[in-house]
Protein backbone atom coordinates (compact mmCIF):
# COMPACT_ATOMS: atom_id res chain seq x y z
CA UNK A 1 -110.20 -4.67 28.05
CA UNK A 2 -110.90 -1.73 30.64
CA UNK A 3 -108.98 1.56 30.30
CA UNK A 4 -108.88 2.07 34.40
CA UNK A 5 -105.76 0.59 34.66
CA UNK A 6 -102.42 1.76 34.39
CA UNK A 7 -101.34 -1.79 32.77
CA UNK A 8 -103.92 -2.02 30.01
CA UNK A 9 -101.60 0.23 27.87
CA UNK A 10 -98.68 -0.90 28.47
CA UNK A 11 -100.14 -4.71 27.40
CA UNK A 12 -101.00 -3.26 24.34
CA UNK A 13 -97.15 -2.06 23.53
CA UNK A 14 -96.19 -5.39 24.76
CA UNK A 15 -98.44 -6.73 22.48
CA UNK A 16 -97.31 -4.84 19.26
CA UNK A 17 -93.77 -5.73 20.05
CA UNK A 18 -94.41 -9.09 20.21
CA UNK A 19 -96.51 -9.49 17.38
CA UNK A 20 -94.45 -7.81 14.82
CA UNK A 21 -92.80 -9.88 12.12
CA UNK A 22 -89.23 -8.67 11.53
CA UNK A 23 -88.45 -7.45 7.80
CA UNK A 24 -85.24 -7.27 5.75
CA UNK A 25 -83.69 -4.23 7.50
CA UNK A 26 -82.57 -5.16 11.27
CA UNK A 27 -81.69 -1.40 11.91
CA UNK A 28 -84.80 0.07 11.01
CA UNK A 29 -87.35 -2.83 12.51
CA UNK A 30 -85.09 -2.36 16.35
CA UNK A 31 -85.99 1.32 15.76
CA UNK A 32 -89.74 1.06 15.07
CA UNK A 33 -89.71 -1.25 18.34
CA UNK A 34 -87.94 1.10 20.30
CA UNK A 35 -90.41 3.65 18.71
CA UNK A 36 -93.21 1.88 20.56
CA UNK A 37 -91.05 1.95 23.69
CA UNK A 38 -90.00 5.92 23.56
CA UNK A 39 -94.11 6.73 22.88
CA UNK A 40 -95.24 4.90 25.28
CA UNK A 41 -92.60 6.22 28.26
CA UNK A 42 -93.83 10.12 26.96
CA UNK A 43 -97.74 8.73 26.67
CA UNK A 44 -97.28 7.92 30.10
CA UNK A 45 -95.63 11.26 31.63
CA UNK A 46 -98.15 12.69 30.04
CA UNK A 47 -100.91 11.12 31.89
CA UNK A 48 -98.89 11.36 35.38
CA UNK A 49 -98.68 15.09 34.31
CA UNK A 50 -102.56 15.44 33.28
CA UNK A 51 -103.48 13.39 36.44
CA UNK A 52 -106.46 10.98 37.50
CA UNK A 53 -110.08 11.38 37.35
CA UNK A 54 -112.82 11.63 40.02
CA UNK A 55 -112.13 8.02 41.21
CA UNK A 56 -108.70 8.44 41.47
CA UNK A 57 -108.02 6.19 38.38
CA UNK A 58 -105.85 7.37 35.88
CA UNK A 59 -107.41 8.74 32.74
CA UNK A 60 -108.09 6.71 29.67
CA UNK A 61 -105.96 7.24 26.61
CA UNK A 62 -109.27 9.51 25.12
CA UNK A 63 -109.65 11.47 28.37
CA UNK A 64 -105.69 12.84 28.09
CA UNK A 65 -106.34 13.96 24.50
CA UNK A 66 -109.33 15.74 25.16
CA UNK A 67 -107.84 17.76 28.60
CA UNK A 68 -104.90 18.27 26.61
CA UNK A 69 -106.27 18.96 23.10
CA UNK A 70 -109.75 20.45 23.75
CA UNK A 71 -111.02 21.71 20.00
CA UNK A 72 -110.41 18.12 18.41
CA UNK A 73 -112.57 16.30 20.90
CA UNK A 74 -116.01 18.47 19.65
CA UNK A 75 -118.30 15.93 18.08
CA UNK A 76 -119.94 17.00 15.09
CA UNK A 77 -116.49 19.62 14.21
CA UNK A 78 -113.98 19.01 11.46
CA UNK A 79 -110.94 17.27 13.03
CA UNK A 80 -113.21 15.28 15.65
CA UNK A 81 -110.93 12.55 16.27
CA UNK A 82 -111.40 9.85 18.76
CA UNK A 83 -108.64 7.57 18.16
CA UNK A 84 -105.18 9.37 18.00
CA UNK A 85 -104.84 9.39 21.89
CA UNK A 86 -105.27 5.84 21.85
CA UNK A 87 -102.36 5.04 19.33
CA UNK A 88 -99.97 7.07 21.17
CA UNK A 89 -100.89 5.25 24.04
CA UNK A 90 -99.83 1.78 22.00
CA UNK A 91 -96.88 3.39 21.11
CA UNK A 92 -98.27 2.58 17.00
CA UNK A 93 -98.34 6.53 16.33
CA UNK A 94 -95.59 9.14 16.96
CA UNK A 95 -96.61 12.26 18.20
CA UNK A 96 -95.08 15.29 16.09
CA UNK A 97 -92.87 17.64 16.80
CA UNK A 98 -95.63 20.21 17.02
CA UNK A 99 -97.44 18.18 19.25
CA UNK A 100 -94.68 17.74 21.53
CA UNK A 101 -93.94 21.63 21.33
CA UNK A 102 -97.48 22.10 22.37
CA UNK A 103 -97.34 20.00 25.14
CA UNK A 104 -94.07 21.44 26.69
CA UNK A 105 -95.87 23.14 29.25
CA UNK A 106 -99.06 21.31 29.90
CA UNK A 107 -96.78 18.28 30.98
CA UNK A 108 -93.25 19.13 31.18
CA UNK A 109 -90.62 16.78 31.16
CA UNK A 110 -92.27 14.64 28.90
CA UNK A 111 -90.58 15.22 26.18
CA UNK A 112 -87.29 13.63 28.23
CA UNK A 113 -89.08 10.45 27.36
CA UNK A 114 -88.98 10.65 24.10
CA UNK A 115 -85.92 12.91 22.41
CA UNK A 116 -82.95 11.38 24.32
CA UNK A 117 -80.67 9.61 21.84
CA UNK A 118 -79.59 7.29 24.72
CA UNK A 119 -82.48 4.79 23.42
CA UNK A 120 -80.50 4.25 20.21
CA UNK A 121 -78.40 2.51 22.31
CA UNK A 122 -80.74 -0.61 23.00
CA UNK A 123 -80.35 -1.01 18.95
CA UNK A 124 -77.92 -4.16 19.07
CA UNK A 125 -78.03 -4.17 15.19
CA UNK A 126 -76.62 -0.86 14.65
CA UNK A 127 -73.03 -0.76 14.42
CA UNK A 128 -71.23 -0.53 17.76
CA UNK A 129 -69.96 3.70 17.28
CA UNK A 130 -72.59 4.38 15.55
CA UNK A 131 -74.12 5.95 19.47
CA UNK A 132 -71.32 6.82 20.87
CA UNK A 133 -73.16 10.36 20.74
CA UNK A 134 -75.33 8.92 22.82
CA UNK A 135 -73.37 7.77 25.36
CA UNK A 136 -71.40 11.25 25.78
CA UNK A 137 -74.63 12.93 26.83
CA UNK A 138 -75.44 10.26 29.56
CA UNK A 139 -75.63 11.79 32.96
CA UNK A 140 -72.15 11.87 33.79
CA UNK A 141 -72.82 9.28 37.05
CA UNK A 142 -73.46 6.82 33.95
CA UNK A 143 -70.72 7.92 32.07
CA UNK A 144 -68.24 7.56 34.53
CA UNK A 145 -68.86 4.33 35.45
CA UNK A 146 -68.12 2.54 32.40
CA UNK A 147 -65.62 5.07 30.37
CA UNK A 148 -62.98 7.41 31.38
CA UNK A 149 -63.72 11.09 30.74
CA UNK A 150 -60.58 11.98 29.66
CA UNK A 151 -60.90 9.77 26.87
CA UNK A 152 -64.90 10.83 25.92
CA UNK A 153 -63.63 13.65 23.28
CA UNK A 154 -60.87 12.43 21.66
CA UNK A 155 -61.62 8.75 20.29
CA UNK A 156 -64.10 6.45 19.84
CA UNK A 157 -65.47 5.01 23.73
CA UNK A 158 -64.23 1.52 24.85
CA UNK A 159 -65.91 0.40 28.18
CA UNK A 160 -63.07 0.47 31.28
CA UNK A 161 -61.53 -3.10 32.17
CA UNK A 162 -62.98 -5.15 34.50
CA UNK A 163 -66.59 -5.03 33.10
CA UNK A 164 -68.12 -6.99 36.22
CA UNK A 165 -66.58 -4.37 38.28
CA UNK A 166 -68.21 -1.31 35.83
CA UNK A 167 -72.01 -2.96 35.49
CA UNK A 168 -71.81 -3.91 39.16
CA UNK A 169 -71.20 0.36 39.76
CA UNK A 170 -73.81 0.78 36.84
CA UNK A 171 -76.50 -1.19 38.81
CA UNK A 172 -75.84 1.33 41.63
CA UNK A 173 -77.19 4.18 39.55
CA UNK A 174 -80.44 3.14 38.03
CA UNK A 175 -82.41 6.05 36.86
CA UNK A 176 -85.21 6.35 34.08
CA UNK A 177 -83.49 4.00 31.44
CA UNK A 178 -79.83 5.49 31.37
CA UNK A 179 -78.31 2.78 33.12
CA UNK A 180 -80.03 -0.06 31.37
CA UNK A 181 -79.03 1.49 28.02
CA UNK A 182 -75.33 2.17 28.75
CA UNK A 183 -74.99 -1.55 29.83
CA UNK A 184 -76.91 -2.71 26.55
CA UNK A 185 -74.35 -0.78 24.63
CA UNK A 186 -71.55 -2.94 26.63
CA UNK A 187 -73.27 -6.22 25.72
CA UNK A 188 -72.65 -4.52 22.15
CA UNK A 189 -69.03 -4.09 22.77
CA UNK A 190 -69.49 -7.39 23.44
CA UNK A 191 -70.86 -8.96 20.42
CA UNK A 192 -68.86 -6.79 18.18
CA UNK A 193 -65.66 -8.86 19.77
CA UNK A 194 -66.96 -12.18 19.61
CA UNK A 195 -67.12 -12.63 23.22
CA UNK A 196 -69.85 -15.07 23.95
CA UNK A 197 -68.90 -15.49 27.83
CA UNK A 198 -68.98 -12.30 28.85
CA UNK A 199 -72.25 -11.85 26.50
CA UNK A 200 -73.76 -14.38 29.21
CA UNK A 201 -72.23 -12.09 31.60
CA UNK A 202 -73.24 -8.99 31.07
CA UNK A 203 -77.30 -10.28 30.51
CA UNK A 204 -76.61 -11.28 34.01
CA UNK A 205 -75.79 -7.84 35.09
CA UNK A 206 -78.39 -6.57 32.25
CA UNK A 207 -81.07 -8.73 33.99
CA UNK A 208 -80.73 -7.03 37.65
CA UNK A 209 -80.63 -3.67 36.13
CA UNK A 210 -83.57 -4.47 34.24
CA UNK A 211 -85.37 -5.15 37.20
CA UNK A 212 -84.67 -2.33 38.89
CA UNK A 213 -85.12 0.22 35.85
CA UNK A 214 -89.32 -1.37 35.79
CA UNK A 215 -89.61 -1.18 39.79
CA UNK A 216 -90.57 2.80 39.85
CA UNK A 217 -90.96 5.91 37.85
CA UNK A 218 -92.31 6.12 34.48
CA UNK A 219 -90.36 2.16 33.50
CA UNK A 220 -92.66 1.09 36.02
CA UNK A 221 -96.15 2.50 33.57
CA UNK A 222 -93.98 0.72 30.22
CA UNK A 223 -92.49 -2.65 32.43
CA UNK A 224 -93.98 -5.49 30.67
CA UNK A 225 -93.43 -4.05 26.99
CA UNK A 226 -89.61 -2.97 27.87
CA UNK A 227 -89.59 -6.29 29.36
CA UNK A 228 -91.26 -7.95 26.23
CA UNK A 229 -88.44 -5.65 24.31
CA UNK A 230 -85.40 -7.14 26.27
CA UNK A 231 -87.08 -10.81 26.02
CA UNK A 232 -87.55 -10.57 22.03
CA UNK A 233 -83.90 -8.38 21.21
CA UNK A 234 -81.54 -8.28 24.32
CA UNK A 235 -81.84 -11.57 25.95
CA UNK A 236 -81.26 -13.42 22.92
CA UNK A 237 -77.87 -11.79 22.51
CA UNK A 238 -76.90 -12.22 25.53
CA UNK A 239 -76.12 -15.96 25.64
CA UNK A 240 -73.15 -18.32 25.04
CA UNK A 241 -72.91 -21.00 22.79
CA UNK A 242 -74.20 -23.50 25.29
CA UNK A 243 -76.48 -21.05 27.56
CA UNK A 244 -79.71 -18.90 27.12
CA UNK A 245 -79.94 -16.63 29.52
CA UNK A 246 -84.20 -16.04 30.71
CA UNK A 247 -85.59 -17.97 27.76
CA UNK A 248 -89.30 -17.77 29.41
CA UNK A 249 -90.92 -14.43 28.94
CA UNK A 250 -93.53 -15.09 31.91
CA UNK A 251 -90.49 -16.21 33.76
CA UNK A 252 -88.90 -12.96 33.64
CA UNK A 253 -92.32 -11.19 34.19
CA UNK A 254 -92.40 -12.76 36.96
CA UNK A 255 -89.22 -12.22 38.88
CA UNK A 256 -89.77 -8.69 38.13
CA UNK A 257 -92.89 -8.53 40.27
CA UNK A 258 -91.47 -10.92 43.20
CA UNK A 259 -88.46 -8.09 42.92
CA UNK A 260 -90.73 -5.21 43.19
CA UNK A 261 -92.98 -7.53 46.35
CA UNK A 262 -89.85 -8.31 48.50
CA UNK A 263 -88.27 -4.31 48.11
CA UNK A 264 -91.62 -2.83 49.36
CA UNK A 265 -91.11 -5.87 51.92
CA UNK A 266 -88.10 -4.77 52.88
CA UNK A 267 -88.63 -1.34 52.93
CA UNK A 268 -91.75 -1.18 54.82
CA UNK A 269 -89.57 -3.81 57.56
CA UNK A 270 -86.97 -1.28 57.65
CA UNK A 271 -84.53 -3.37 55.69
CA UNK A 272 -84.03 -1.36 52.81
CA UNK A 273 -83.32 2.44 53.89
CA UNK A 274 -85.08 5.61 51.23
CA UNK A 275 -83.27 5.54 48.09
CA UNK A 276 -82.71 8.86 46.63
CA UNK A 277 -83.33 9.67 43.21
CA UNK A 278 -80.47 8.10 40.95
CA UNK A 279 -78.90 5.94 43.77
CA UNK A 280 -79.79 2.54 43.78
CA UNK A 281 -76.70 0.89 45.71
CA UNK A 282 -79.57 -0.47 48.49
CA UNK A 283 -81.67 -2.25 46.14
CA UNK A 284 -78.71 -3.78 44.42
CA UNK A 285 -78.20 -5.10 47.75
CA UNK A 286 -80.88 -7.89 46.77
CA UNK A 287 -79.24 -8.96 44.05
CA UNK A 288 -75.59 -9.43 45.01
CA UNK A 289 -76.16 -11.50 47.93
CA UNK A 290 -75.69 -8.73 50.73
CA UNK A 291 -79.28 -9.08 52.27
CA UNK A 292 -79.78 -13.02 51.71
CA UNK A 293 -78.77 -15.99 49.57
CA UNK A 294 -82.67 -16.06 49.37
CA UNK A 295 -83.37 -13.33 47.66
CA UNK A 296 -79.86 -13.69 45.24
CA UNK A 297 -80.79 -16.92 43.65
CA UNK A 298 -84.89 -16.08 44.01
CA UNK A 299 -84.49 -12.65 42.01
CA UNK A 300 -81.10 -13.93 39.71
CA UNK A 301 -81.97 -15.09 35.60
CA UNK A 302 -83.18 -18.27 34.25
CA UNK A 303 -81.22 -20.69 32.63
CA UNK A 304 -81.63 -22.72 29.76
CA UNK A 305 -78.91 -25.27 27.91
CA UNK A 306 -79.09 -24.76 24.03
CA UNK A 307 -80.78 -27.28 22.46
CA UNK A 308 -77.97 -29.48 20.90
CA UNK A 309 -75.23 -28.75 23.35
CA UNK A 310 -73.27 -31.21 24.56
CA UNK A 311 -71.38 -29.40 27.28
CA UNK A 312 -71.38 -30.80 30.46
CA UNK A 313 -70.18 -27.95 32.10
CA UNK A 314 -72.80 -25.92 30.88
CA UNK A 315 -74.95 -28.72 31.91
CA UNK A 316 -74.12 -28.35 35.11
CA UNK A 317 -74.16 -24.17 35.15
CA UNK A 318 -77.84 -24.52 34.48
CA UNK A 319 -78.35 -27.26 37.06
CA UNK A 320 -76.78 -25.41 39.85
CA UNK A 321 -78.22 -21.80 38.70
CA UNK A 322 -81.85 -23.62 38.42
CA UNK A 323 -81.82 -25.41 41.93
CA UNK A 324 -80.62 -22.51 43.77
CA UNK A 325 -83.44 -19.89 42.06
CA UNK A 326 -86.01 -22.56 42.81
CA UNK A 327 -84.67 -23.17 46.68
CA UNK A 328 -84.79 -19.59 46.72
CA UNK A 329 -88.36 -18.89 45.40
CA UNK A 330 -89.79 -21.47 47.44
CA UNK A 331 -88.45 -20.01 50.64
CA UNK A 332 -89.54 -16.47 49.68
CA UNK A 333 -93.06 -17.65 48.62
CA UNK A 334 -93.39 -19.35 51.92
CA UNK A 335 -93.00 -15.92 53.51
CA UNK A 336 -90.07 -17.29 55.99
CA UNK A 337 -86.33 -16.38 55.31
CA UNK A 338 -83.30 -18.38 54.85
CA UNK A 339 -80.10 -16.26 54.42
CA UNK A 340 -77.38 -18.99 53.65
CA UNK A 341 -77.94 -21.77 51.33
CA UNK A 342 -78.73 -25.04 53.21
CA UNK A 343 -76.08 -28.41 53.46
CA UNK A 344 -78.78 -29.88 51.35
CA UNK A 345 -78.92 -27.82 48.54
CA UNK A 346 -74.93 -27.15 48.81
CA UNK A 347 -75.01 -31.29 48.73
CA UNK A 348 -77.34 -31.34 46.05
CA UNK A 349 -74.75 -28.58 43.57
CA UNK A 350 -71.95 -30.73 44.09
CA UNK A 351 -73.27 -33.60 42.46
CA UNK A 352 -73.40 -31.46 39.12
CA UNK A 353 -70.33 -32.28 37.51
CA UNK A 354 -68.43 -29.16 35.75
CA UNK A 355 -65.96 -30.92 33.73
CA UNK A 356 -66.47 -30.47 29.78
């Protein structure tokens, strides 16, 4: 596999999370996952940092150690190494604290990538207040939308009512992975009270965040392995007892590329206006329904009924939700527009029946 590519990495990490059997301990397997996940994110603001070579392709895993960390790339000299670069870069080795010291001010910020205890917070098997550290030091236009500040000090968090209302706010303010955390921890919340509908809820929500956290930025050099991450451990969660929520991990791979083909689209048509750093209200624009039925039910999840379920109403959910992201798809791929779903298709949903 050639190392020119920013992908070739980042298929790598995808690779070791899904290959990796699960052992008895839940906590610590999520957290050797994640592991892959945080060294890959500060692998890869590293490289941005260290920059391309003479072709203008980014530098191989070997060419970042040895700009970085000169007197270990001498052949022939005790502590050649050839290899170390490369396991960061698959996210299998953690760099130490000495090596991130050193590295502070050949490619600052990188660290950011790794330290942050926000990433605990994609742990669904550790117990629910276990991160509520975390949380407190999310930037506060994270916080706010899902607590009340008031409250942050003084007891343990509880996500604001109206959760719809809170993730649909959250979406507004992707940035790096804070957003997509905070709205894993709600799913959480979720699971900790037994609340399998709004579970399927809030993947929906979890699932347009999701594809805006991979669409720029340093998400964008880890996408298919956080995406492989939230395929194996979030998704999975995030279903009723009828419904799986994207059950194909191509599927989702693919929506996330359509959603990062129709923004430039849009953008370079004028649709979409410059979104500043941390505001994402435009982009969520696709996904609510604001700029086009189209691109809605083209970009939204995939829907699966549980094998063995006998509900017709979730029958029907999936029907509906799987004609409407295939309408929507075709009329995208066809590079045409339709804004409003057609009679047809409308037709077409009504003969689902909802009744259990």
């Amino acid at each position: 596999m050639s190392d020119n590519g920013y992908a070739t990495y980042d298929l790598k990490r995808a690779a070791v999370i899904l290959s990796r059997v699960e052992g008895g301990d839940p906590v610590r397997f999520a957290d050797r996952q994640i592991s892959v996940l945080q060294t890959g994110a500060w692998f890869e603001a590293v490289r941005l940092s260290v920059g391309s070579n003479e072709s203008w392709r980014p530098l191989t895993a070997y060419a970042v150690g040895k700009y970085v960390e000169p007197m270990t790339y001498i052949p022939g000299k005790d502590g050649y190494t050839s290899n170390k670069w490369s396991r960061y870069a698959a996210g299998i080795h953690r760099p130490t604290p000495r090596t991130l010291d050193q590295l502070d001010l050949l490619a600052p910020g990188a660290r950011d990538w790794i330290d942050p205890l926000h990433w605990r917070l994609l742990n669904c098997s550790r117990a629910l207040h276990d991160d509520d550290d975390g949380l407190r030091r999310l930037a506060p236009a994270i916080f706010d939308t899902l607590f009340d500040r008031a409250a942050g000090d003084h007891r343990r968090l509880k996500t604001k009512a109206l959760q719809d209302l809170c993730l649909d706010e959250l979406a507004a303010h992707v940035n790096g992975i804070e957003a997509l955390c905070a709205a894993v921890w709600v799913l959480r919340e979720a699971l900790e009270n037994s609340d399998q509908r709004t579970c399927l809820e809030v993947g929906a929500h979890l699932h347009n965040i999701l594809l805006m956290t991979v669409s720029f930025g340093v998400p964008f050099l880890i996408r298919t392995s956080l995406i492989a991450f939230f395929h194996r451990h979030i998704f999975p969660l995030a279903s009723s007892i009828d419904v799986i929520i994207n059950p194909s991990l191509a599927d989702l791979l693919a929506t996330a590329d359509d959603f990062l083909v129709h923004l430039t689209r849009l953008e370079d048509d004028g649709g979409l206006g410059d979104q500043r750093l941390g505001d994402t209200s435009e982009w969520r624009m696709m996904l609510d329904g604001s700029l086009g039925d189209d691109l809605c039910h083209s970009l939204s999840p995939g829907y699966e009924l549980r094998p063995g379920s006998t509900s017709v109403g979730a029958a029907a959910f999936v029907a509906s939700r799987t004609t409407l992201k295939v309408w929507g798809k075709g009329i995208l791929d066809s590079g045409s527009r339709q804004r409003a779903v057609p009679k047809a298709v409308r037709r077409q949903i009504c003969g689902f029946s909802f009744d259990d």
